[in-house]
C-alpha atoms as a PDB file:
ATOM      1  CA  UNK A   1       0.000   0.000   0.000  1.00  0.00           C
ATOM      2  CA  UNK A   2       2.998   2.329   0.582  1.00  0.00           C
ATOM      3  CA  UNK A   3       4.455   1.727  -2.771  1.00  0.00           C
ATOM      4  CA  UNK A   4       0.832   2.557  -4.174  1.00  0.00           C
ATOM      5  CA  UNK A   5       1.130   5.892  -2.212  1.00  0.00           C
ATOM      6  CA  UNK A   6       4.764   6.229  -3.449  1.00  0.00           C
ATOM      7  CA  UNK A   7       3.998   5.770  -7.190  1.00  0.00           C
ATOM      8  CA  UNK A   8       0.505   7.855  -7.229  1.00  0.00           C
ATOM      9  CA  UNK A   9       2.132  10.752  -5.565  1.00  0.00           C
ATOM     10  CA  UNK A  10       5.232  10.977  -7.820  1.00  0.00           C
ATOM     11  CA  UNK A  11       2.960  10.588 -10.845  1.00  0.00           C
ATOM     12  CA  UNK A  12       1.064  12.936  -9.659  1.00  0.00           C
ATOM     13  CA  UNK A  13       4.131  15.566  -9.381  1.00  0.00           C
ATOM     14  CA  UNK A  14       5.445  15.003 -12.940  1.00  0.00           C
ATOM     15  CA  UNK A  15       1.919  15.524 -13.911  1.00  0.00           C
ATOM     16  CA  UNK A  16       1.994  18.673 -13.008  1.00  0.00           C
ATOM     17  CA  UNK A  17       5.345  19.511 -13.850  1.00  0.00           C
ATOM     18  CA  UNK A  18       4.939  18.940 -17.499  1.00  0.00           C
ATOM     19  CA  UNK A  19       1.474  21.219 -17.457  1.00  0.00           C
ATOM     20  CA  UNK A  20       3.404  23.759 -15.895  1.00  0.00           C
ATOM     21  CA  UNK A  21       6.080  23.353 -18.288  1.00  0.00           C
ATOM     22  CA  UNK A  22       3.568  23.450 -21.903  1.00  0.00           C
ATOM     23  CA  UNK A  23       2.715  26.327 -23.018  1.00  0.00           C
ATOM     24  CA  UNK A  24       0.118  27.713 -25.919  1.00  0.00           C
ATOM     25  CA  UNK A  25       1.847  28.859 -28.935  1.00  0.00           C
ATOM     26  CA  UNK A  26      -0.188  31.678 -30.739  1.00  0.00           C
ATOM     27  CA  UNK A  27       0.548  32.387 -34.726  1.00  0.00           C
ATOM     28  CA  UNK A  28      -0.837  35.238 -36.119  1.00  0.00           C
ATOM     29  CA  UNK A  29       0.089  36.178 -39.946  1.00  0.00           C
ATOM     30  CA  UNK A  30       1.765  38.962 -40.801  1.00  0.00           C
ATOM     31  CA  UNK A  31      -1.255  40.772 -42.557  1.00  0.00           C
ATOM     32  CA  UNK A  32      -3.168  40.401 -39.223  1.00  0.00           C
ATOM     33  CA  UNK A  33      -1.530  41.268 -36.200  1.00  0.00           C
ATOM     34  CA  UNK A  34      -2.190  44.921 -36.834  1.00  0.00           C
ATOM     35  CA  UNK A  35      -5.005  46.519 -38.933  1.00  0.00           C
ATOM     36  CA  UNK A  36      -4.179  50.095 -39.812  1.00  0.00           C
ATOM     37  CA  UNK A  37      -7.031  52.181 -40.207  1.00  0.00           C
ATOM     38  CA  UNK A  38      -4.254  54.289 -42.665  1.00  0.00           C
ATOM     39  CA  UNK A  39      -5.340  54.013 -46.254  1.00  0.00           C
ATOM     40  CA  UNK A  40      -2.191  53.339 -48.294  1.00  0.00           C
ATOM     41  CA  UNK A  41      -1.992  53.452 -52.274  1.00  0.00           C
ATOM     42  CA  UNK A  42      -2.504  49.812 -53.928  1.00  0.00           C
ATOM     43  CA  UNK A  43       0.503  48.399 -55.695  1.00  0.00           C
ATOM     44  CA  UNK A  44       1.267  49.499 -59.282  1.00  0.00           C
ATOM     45  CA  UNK A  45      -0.414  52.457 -59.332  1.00  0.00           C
ATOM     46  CA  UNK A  46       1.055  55.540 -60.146  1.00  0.00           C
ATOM     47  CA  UNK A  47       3.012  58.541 -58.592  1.00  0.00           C
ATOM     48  CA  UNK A  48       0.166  61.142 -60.261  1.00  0.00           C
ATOM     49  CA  UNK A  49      -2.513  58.985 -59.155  1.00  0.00           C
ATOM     50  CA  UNK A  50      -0.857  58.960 -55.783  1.00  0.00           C
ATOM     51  CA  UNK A  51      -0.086  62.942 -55.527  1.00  0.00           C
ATOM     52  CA  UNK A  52      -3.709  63.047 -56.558  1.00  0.00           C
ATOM     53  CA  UNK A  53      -5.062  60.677 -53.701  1.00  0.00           C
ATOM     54  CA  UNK A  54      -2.773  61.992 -50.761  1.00  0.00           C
ATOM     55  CA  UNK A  55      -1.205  64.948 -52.016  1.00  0.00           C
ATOM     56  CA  UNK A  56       2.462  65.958 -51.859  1.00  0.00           C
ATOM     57  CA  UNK A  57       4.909  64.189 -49.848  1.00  0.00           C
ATOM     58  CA  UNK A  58       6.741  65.393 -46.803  1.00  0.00           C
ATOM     59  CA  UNK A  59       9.917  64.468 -48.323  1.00  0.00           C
ATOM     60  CA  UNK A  60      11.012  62.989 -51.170  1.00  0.00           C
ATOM     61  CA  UNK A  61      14.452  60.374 -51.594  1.00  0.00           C
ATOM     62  CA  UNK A  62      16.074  59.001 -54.491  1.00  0.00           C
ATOM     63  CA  UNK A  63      15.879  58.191 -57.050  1.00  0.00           C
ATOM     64  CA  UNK A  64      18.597  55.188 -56.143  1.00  0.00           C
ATOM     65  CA  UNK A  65      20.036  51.982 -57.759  1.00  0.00           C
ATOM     66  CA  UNK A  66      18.806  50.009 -60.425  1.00  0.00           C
ATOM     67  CA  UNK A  67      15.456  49.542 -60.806  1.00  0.00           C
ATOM     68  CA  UNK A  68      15.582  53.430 -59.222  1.00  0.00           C
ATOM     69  CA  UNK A  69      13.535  53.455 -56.405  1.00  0.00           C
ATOM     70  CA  UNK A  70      11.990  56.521 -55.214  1.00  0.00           C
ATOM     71  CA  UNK A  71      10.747  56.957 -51.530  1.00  0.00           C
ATOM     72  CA  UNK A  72       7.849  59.663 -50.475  1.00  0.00           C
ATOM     73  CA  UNK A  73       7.152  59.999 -46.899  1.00  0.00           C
ATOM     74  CA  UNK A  74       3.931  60.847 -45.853  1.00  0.00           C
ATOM     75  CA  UNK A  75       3.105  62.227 -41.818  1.00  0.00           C
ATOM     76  CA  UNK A  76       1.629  58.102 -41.750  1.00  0.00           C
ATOM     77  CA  UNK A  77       3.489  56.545 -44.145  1.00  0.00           C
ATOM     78  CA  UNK A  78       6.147  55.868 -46.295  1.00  0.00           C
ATOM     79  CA  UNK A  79       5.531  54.231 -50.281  1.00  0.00           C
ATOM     80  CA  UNK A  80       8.109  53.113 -52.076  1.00  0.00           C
ATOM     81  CA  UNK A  81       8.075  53.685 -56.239  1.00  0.00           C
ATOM     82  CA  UNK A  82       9.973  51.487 -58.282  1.00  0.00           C
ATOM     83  CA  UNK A  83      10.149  53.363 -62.292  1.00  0.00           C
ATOM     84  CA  UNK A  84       6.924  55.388 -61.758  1.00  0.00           C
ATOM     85  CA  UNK A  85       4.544  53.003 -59.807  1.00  0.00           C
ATOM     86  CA  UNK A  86       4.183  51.776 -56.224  1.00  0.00           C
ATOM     87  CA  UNK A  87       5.542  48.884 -55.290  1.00  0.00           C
ATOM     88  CA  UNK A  88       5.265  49.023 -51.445  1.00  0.00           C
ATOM     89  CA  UNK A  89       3.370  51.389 -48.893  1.00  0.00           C
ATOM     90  CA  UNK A  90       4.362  51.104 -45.288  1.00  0.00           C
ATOM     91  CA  UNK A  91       2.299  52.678 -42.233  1.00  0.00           C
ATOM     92  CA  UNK A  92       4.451  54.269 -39.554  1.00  0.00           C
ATOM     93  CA  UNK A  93       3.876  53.032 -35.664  1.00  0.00           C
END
């Protein structure tokens, strides 16, 4: 009967060592973990079509390298032109 006690008492403290040792793992995709309510210019579109949407830039870099890419930062964001159309918009924290 001791030995019963023995083994149901150890069992029960690795038990509870290995729940205290999981954890939950939580994935959350890129594109979800934050949903800007910033509007941002769609891809491909161009720099006129953007000046027209949300108006001059704050500043303006480039162009650099080759493809030239061309960056306009807005007060919420930053879009990157590759040629003469967007390629990638980026909201600011």
């Amino acid at each position: 009967m001791k030995n019963l006690a023995v083994v149901l008492l150890a069992s029960g403290l690795s038990f509870g060592a290995n729940q205290a040792l999981k954890a939950d793992e939580v994935k959350v995709p890129v594109g979800a973990q934050a949903k800007s309510q910033v509007q941002t210019p769609k891809r491909g579109i161009s720099k006129s079509k953007v000046r027209q949407q949300f108006g001059e830039p704050s500043s303006v870099s480039g162009p650099v390298g080759q493809p030239p890419i061309t960056t306009w930062r807005y007060n919420k964001m930053t879009v990157y032109f590759e040629y003469n159309h967007v390629i990638h918009a980026v909201v600011h924290k």
